[in-house]
N, C-alpha and C. Protein backbone atom coordinates (compact mmCIF):
# COMPACT_ATOMS: atom_id res chain seq x y z
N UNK A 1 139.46 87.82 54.16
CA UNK A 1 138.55 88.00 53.04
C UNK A 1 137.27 87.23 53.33
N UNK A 2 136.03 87.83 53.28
CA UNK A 2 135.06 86.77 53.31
C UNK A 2 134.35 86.77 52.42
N UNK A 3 134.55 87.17 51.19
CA UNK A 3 134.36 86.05 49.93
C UNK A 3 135.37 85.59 48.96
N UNK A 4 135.27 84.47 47.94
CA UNK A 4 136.06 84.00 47.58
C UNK A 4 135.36 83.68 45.87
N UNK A 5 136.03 83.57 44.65
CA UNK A 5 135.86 83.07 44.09
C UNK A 5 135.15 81.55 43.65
N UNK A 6 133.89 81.09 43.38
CA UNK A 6 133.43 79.73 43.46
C UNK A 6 133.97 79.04 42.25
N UNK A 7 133.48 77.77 42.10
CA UNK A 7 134.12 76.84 40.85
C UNK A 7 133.47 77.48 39.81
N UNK A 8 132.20 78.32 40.00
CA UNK A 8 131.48 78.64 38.20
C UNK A 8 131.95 79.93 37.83
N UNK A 9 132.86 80.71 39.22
CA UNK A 9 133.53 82.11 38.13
C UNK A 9 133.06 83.18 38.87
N UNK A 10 132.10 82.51 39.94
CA UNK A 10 130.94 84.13 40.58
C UNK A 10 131.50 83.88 41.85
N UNK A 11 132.21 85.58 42.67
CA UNK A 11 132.01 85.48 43.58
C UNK A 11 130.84 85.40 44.94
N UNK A 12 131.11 84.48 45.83
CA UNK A 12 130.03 84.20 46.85
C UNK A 12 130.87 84.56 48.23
N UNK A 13 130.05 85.42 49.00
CA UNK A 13 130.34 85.25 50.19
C UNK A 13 130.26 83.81 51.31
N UNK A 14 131.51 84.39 51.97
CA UNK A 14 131.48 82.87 52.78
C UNK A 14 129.91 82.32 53.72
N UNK A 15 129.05 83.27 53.55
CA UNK A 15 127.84 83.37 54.86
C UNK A 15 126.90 82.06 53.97
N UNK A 16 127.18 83.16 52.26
CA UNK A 16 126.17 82.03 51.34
C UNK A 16 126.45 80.46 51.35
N UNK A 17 128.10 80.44 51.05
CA UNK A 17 128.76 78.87 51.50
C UNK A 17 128.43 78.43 52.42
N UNK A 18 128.59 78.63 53.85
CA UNK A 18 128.92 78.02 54.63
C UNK A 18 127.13 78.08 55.16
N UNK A 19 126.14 78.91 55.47
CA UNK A 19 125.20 79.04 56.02
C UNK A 19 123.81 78.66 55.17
N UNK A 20 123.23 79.29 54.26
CA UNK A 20 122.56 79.62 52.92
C UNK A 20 122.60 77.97 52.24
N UNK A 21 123.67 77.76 51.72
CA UNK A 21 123.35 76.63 51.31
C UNK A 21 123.72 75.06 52.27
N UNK A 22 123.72 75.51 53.57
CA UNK A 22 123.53 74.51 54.01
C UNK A 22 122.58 74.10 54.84
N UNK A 23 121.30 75.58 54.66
CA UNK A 23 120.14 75.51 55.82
C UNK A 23 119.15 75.72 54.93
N UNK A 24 119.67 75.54 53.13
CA UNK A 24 118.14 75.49 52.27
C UNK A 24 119.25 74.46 51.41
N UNK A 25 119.04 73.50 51.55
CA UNK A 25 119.81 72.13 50.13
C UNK A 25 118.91 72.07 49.11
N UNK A 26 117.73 72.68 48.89
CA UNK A 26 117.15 72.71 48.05
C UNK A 26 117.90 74.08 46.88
N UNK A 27 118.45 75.01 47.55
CA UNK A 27 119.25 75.88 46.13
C UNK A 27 119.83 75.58 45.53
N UNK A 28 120.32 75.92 44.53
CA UNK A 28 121.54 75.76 43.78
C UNK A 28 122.40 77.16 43.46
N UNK A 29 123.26 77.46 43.28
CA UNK A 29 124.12 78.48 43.06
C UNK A 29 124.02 78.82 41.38
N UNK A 30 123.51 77.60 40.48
CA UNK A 30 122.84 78.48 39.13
C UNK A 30 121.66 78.72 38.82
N UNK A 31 120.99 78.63 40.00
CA UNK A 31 119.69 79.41 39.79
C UNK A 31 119.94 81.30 40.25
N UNK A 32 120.54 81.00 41.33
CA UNK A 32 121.16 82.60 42.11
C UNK A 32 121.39 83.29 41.10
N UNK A 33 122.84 82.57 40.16
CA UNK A 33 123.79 83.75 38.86
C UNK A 33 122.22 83.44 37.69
N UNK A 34 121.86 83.02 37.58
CA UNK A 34 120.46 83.17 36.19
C UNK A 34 119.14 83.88 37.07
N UNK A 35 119.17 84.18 38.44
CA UNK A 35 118.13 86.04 38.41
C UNK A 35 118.88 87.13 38.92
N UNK A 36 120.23 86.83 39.38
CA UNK A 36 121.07 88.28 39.31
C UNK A 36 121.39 88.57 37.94
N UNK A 37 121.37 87.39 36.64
CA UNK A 37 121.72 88.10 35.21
C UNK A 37 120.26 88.49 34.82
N UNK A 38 119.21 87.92 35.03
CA UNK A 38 118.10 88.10 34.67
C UNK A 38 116.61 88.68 35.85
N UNK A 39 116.52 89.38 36.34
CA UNK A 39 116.08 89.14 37.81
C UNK A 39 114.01 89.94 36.74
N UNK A 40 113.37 89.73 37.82
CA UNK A 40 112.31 90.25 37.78
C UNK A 40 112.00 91.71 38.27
N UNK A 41 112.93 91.84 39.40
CA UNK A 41 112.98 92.98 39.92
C UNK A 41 114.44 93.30 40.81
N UNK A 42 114.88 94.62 41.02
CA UNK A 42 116.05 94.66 41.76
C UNK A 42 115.79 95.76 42.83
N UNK A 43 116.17 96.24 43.57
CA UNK A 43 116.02 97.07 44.52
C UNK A 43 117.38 97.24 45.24
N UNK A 44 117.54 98.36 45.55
CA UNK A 44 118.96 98.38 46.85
C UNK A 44 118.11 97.92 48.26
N UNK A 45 119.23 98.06 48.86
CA UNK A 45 119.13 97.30 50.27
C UNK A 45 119.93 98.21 51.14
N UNK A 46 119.78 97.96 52.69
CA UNK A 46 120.60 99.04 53.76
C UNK A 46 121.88 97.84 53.28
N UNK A 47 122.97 98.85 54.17
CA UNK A 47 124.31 97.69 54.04
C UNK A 47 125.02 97.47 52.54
N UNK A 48 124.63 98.05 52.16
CA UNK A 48 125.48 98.61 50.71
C UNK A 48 125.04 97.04 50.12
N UNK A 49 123.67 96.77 50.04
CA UNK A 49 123.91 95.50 49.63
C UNK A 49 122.23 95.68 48.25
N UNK A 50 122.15 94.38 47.72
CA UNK A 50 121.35 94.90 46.32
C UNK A 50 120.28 93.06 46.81
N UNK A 51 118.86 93.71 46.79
CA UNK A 51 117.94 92.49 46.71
C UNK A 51 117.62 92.40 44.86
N UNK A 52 117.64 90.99 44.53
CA UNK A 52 116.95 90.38 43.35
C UNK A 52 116.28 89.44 43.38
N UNK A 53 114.76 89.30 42.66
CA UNK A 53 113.82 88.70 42.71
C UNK A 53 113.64 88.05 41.54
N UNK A 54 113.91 86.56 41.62
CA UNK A 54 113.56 86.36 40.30
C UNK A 54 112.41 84.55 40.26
N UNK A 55 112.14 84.17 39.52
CA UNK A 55 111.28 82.93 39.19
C UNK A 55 112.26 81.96 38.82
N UNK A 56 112.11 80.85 39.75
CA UNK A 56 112.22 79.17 39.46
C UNK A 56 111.70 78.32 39.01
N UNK A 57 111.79 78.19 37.96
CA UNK A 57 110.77 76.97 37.12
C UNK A 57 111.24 75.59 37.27
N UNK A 58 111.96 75.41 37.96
CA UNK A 58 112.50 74.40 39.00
C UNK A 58 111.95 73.99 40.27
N UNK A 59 111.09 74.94 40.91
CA UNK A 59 110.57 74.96 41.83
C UNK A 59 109.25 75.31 41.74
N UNK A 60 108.34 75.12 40.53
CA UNK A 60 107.40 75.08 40.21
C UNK A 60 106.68 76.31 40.46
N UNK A 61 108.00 77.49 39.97
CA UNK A 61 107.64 78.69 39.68
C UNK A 61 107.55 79.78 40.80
N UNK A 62 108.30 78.90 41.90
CA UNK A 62 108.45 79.74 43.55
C UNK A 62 109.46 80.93 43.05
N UNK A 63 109.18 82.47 43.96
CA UNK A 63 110.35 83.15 43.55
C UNK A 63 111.66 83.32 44.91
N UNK A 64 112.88 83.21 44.21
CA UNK A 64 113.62 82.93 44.91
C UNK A 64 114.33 84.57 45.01
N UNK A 65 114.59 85.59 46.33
CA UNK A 65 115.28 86.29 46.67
C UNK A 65 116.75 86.18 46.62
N UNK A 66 117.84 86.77 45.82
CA UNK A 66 119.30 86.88 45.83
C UNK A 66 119.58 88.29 46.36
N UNK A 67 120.33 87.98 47.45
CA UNK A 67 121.16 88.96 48.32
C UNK A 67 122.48 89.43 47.66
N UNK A 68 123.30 90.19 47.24
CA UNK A 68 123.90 90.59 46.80
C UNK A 68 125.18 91.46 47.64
N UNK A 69 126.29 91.61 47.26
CA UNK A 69 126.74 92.76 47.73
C UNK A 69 126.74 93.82 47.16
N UNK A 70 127.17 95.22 46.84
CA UNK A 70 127.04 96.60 46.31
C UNK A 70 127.61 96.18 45.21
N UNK A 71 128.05 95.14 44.71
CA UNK A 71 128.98 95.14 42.77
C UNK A 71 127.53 94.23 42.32
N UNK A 72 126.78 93.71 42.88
CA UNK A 72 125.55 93.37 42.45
C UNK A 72 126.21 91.91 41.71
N UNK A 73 127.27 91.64 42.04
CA UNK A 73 127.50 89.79 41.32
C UNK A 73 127.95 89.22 42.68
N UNK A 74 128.69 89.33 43.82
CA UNK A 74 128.75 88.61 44.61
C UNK A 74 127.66 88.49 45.56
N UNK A 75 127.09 87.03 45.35
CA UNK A 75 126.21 86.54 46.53
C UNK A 75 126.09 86.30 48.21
N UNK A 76 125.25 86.94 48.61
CA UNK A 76 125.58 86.76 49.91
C UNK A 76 124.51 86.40 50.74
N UNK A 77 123.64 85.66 50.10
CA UNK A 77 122.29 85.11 50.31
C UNK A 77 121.28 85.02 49.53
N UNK A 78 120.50 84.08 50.08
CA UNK A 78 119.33 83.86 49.25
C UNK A 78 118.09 82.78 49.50
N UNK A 79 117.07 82.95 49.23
CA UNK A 79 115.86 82.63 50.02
C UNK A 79 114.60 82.23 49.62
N UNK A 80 113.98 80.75 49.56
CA UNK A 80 112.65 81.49 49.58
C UNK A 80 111.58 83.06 49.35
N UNK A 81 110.91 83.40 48.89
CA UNK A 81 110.68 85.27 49.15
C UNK A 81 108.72 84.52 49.09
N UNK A 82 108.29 83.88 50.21
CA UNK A 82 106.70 83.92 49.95
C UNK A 82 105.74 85.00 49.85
N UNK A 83 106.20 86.31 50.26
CA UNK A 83 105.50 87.70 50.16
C UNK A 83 106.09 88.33 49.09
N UNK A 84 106.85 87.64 48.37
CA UNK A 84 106.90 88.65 46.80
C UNK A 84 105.71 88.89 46.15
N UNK A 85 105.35 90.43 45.89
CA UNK A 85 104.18 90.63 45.67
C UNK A 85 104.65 91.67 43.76
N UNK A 86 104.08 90.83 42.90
CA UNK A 86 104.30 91.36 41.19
C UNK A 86 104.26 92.34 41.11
């Protein structure tokens, strides 16, 4: 299996665990589930997978990219997005 259930209830892929949040320590995993529930924008992706764009007011309003898989709640990345364009 390579994802698993996390402690807040949302599944995450193991890539987001193990890779994602250990090569940006600046994320958090409830900013990810508050713009996949709320996003600015959504789009599909190749790879049966779903991009969401949403705003950090934590980060002084940077928008942060959530990678998704095809059920659109398990995470499987996420990023910085400096060319998000409104």
């Amino acid at each position: 299996m390579v994802y698993h259930i996390s402690c807040e209830g949302i599944p995450v892929h193991r890539l987001f665990e193990k890779e994602a949040l250990r090569k940006r320590p600046y994320l958090k995993k409830e900013w990810c589930i508050r713009i996949c529930e709320n996003p600015l924008r959504v789009e599909p992706q190749e790879h049966n997978r779903f991009r969401f764009w949403g705003e950090v007011d934590e980060l002084e309003g940077r928008i942060l990219r959530v990678i998704t898989l095809v059920d659109k709640k398990t995470i499987h990345n996420a990023f910085l997005d400096r060319g998000f364009k409104r």
